[in-house]
PDB file of N, CA and C in Angstrom:
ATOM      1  N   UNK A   1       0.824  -1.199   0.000  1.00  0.00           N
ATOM      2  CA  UNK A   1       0.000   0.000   0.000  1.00  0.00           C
ATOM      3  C   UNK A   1       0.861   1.254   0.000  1.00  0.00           C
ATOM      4  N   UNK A   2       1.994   1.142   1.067  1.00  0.00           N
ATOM      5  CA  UNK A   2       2.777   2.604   1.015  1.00  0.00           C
ATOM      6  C   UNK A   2       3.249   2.785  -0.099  1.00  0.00           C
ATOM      7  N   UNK A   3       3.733   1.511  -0.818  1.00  0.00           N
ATOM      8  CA  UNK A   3       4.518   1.798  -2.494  1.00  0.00           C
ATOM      9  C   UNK A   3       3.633   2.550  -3.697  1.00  0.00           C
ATOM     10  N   UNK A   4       2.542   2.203  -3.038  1.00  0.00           N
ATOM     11  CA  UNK A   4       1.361   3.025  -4.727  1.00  0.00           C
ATOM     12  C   UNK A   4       1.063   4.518  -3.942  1.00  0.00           C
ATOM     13  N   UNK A   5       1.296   4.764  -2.637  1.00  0.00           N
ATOM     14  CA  UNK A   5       0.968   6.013  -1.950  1.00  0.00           C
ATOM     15  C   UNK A   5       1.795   6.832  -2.784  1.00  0.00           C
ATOM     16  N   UNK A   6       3.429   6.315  -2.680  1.00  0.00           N
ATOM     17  CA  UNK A   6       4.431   6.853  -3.136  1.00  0.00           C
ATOM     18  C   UNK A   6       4.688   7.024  -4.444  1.00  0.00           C
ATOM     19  N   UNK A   7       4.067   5.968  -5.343  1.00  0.00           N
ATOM     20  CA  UNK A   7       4.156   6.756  -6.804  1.00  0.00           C
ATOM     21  C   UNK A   7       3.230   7.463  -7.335  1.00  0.00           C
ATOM     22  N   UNK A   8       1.733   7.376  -6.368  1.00  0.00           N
ATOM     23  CA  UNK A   8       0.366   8.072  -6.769  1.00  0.00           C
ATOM     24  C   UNK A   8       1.732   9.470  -6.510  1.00  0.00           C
ATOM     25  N   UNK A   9       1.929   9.574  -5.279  1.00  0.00           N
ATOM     26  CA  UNK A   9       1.838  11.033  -5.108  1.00  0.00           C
ATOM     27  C   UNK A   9       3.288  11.766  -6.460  1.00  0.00           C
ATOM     28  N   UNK A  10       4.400  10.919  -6.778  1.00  0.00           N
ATOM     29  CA  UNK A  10       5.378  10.927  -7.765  1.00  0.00           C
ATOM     30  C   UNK A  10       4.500  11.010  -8.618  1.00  0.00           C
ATOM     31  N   UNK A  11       3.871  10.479  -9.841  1.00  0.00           N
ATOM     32  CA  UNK A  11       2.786  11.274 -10.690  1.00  0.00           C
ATOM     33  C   UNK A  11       1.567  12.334 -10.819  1.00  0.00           C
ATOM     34  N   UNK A  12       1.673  12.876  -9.406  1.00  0.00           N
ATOM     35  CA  UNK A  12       1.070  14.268  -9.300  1.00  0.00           C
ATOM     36  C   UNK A  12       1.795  15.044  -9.474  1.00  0.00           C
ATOM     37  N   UNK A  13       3.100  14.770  -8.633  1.00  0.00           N
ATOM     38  CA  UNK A  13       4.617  15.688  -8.539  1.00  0.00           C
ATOM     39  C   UNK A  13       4.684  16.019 -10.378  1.00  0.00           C
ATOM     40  N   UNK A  14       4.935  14.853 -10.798  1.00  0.00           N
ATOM     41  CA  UNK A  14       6.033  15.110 -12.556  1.00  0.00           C
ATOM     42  C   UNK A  14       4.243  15.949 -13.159  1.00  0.00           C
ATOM     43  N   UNK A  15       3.583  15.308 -12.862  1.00  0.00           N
ATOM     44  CA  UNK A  15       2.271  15.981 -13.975  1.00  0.00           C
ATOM     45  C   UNK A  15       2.479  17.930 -13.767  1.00  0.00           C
ATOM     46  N   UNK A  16       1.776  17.777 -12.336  1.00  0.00           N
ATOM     47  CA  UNK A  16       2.022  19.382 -11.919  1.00  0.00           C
ATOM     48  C   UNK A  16       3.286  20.012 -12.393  1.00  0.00           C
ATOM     49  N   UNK A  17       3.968  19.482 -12.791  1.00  0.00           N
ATOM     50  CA  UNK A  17       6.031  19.909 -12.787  1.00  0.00           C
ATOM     51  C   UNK A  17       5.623  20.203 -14.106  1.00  0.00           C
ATOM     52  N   UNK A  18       5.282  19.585 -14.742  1.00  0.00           N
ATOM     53  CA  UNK A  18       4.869  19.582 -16.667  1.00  0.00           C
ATOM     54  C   UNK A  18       3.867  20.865 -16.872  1.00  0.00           C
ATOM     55  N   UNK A  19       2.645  20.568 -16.000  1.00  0.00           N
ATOM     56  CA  UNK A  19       1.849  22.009 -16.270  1.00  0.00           C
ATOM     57  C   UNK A  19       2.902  23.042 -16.072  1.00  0.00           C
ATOM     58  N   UNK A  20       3.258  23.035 -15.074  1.00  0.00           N
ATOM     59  CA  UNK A  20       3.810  24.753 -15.091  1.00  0.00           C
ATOM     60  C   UNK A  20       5.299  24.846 -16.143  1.00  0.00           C
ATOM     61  N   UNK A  21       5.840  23.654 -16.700  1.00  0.00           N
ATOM     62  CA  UNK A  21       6.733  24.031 -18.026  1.00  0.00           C
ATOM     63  C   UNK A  21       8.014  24.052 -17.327  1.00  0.00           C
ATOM     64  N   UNK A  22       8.204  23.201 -15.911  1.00  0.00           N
ATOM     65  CA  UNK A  22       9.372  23.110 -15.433  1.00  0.00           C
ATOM     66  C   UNK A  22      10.191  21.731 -15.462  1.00  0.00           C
ATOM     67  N   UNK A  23      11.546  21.772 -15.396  1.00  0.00           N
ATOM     68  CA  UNK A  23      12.227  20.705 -15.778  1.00  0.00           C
ATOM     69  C   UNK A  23      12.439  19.966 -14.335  1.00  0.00           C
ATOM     70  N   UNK A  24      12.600  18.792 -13.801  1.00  0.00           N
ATOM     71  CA  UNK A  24      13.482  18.717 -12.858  1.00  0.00           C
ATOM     72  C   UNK A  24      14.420  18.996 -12.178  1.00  0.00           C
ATOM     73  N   UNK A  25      14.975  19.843 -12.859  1.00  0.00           N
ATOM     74  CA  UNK A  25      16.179  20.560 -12.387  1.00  0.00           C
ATOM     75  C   UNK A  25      16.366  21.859 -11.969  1.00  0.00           C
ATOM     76  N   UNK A  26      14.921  22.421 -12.732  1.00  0.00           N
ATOM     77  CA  UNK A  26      14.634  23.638 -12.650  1.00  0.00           C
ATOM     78  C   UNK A  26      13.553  23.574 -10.797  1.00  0.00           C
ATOM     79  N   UNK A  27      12.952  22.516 -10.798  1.00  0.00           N
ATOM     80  CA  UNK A  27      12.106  22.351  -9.284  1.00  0.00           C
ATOM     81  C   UNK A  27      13.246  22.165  -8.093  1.00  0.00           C
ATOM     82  N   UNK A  28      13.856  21.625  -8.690  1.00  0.00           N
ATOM     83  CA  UNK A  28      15.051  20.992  -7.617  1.00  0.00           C
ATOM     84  C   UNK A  28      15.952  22.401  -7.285  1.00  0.00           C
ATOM     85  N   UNK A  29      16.220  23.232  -8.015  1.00  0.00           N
ATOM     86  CA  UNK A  29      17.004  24.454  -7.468  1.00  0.00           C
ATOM     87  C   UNK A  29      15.917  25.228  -6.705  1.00  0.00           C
ATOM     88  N   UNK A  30      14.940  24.868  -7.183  1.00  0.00           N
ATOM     89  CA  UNK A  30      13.862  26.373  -6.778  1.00  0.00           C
ATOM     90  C   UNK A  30      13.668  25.544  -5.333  1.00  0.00           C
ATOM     91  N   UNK A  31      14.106  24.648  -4.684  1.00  0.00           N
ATOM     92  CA  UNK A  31      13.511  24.042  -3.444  1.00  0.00           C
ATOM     93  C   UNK A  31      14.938  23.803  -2.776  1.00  0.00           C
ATOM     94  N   UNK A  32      15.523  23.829  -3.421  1.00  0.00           N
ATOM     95  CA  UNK A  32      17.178  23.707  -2.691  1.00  0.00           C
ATOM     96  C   UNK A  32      17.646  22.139  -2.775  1.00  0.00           C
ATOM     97  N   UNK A  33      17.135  21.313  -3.193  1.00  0.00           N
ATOM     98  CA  UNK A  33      17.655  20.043  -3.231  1.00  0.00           C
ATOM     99  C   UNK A  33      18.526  19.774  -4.688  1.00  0.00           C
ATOM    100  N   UNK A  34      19.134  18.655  -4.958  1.00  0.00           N
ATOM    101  CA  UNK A  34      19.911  18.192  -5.607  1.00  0.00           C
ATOM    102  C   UNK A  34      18.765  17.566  -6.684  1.00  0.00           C
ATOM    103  N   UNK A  35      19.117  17.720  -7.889  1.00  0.00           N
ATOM    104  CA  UNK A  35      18.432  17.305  -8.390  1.00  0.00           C
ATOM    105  C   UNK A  35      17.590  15.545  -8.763  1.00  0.00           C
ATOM    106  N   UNK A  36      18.824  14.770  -8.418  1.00  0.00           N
ATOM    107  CA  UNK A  36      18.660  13.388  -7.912  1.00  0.00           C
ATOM    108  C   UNK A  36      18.010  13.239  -6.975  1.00  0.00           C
ATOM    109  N   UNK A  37      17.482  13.922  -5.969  1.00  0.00           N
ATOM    110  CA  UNK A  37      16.640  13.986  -4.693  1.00  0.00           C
ATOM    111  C   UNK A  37      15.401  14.256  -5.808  1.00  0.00           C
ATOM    112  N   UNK A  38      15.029  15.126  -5.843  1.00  0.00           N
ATOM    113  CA  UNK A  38      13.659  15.455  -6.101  1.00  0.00           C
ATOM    114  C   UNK A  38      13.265  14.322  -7.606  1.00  0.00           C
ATOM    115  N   UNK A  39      14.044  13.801  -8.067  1.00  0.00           N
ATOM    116  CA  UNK A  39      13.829  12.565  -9.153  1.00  0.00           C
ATOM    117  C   UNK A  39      13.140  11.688  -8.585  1.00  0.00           C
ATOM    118  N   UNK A  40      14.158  11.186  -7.504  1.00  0.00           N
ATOM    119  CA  UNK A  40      13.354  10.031  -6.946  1.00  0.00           C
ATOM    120  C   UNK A  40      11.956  10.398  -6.023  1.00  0.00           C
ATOM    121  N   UNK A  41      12.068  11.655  -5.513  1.00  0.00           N
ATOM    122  CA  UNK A  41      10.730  12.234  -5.198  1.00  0.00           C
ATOM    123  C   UNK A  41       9.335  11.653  -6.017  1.00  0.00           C
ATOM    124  N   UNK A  42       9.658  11.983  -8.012  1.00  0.00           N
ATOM    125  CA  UNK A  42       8.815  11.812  -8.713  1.00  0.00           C
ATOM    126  C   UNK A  42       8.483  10.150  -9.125  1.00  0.00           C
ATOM    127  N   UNK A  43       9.572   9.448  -8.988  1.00  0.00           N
ATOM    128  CA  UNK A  43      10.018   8.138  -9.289  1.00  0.00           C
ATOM    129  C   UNK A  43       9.319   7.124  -8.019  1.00  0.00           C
ATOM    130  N   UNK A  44       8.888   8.334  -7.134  1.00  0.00           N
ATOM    131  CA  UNK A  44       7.980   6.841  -5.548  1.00  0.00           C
ATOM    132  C   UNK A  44       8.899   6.164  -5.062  1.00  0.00           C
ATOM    133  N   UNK A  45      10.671   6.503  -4.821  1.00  0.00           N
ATOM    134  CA  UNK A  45      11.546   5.928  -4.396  1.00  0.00           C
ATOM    135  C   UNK A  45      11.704   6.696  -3.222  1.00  0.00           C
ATOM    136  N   UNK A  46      11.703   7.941  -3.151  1.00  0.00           N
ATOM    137  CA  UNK A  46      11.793   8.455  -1.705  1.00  0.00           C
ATOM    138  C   UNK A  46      10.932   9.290  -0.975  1.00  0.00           C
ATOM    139  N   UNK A  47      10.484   9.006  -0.343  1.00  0.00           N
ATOM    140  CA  UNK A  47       9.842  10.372   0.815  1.00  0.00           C
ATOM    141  C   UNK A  47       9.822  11.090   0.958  1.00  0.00           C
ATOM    142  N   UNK A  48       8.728  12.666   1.013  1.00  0.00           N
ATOM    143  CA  UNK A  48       9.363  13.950   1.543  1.00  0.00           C
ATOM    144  C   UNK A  48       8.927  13.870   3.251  1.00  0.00           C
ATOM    145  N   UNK A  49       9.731  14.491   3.126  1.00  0.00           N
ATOM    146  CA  UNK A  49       9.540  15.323   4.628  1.00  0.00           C
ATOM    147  C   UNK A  49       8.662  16.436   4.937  1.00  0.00           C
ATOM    148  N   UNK A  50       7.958  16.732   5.688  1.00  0.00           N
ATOM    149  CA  UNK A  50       6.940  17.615   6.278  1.00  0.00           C
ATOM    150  C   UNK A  50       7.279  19.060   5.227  1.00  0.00           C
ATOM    151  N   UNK A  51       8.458  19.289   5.693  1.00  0.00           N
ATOM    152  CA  UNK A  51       8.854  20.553   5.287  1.00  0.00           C
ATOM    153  C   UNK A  51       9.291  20.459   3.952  1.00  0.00           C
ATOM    154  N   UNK A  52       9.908  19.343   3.246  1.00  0.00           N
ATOM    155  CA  UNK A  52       9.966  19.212   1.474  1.00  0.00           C
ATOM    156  C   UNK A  52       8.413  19.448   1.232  1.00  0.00           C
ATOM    157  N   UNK A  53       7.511  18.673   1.776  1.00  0.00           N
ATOM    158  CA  UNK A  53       6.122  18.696   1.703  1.00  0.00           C
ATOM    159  C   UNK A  53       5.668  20.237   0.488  1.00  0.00           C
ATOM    160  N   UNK A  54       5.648  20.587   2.393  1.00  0.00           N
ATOM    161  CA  UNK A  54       5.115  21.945   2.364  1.00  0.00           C
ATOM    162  C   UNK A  54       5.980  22.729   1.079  1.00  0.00           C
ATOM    163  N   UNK A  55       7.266  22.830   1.089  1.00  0.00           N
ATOM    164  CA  UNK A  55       8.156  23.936   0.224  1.00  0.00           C
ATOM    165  C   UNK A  55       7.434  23.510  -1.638  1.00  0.00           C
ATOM    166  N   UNK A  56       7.102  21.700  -1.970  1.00  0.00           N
ATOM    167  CA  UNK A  56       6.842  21.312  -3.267  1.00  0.00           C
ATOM    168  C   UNK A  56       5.431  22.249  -2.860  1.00  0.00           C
ATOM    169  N   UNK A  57       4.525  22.140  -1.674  1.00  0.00           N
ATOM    170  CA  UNK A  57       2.938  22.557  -2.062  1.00  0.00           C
ATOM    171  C   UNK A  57       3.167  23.903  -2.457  1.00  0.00           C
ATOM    172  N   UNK A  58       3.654  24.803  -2.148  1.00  0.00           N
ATOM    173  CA  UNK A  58       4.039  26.222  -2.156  1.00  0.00           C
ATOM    174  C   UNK A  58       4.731  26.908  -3.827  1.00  0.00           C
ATOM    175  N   UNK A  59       5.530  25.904  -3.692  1.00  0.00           N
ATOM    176  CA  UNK A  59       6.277  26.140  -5.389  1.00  0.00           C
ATOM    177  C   UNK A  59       5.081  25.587  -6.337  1.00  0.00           C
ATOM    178  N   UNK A  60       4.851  24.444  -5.773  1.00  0.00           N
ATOM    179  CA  UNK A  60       3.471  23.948  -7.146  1.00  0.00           C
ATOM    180  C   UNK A  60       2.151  24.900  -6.943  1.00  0.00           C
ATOM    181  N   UNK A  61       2.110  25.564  -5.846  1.00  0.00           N
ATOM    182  CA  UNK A  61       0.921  26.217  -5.335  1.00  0.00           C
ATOM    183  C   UNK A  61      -0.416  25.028  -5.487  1.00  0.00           C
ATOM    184  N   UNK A  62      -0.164  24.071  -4.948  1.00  0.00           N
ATOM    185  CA  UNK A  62      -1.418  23.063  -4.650  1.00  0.00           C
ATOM    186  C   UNK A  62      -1.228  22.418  -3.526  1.00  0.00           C
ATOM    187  N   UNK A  63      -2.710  21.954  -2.849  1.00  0.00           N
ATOM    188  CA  UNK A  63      -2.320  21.140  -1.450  1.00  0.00           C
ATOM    189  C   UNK A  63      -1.716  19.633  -1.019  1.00  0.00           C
ATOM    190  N   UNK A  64      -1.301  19.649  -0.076  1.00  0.00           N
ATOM    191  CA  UNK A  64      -0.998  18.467   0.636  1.00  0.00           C
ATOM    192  C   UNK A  64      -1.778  17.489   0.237  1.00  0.00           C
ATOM    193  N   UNK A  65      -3.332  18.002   0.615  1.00  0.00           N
ATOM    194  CA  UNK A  65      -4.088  16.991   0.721  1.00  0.00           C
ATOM    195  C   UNK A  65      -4.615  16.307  -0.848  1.00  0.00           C
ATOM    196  N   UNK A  66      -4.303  17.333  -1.797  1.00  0.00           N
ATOM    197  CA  UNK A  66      -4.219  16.365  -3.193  1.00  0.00           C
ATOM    198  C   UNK A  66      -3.075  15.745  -3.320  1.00  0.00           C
ATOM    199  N   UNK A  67      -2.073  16.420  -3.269  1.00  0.00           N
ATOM    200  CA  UNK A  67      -1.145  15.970  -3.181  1.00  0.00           C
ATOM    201  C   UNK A  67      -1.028  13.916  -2.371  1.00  0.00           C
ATOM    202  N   UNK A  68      -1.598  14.143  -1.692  1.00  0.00           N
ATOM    203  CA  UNK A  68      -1.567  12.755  -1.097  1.00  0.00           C
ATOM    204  C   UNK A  68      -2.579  12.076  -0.938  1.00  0.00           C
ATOM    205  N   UNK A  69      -2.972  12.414  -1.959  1.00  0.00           N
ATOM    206  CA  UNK A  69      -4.663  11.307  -2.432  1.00  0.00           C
ATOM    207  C   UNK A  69      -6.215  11.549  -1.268  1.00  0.00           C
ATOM    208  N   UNK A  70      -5.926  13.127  -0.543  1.00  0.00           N
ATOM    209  CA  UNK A  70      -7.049  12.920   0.353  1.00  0.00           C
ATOM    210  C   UNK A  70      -8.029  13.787  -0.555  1.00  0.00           C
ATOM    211  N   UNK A  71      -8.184  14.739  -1.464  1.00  0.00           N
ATOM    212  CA  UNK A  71      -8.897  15.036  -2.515  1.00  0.00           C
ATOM    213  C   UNK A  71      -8.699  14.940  -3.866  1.00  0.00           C
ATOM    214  N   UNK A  72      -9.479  15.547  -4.829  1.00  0.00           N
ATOM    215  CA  UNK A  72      -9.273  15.222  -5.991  1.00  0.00           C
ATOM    216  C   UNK A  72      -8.741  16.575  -6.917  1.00  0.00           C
ATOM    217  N   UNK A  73      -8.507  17.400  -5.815  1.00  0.00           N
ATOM    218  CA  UNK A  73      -8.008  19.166  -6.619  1.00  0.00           C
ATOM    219  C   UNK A  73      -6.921  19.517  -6.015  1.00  0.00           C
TER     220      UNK A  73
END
């Protein structure tokens, strides 16, 4: 179950990343991480943290709670 949590929420990440016309590399500076971090972010290999959380909801300007499958916007 946690493994499909983790790539549901990695194909919201890359979709939203695509609407706004940004590269991976281009999200990954704008949040301070390495760009290999925020890959596997999109890839359902790693976890954010509360505060990666929050910094992706803020840069994507969308919520947590879509973000992690508790709505549908």
């Amino acid at each position: 179950m946690e493994k499909i949590l983790k790539e549901e929420l990695g194909r919201k990440l890359k979709d939203r990343r695509e609407q706004l016309g940004m590269t991976q590399r281009q999200v990954a500076s704008a949040l301070g991480f390495a760009q290999p971090v925020y890959q596997r972010f999109e890839k359902g290999i790693l976890e954010c943290s509360y505060s990666q959380l929050a910094a992706i909801c803020k840069l994507f300007d969308i919520s947590a709670d879509y973000l992690l499958g508790l709505k549908d916007y």
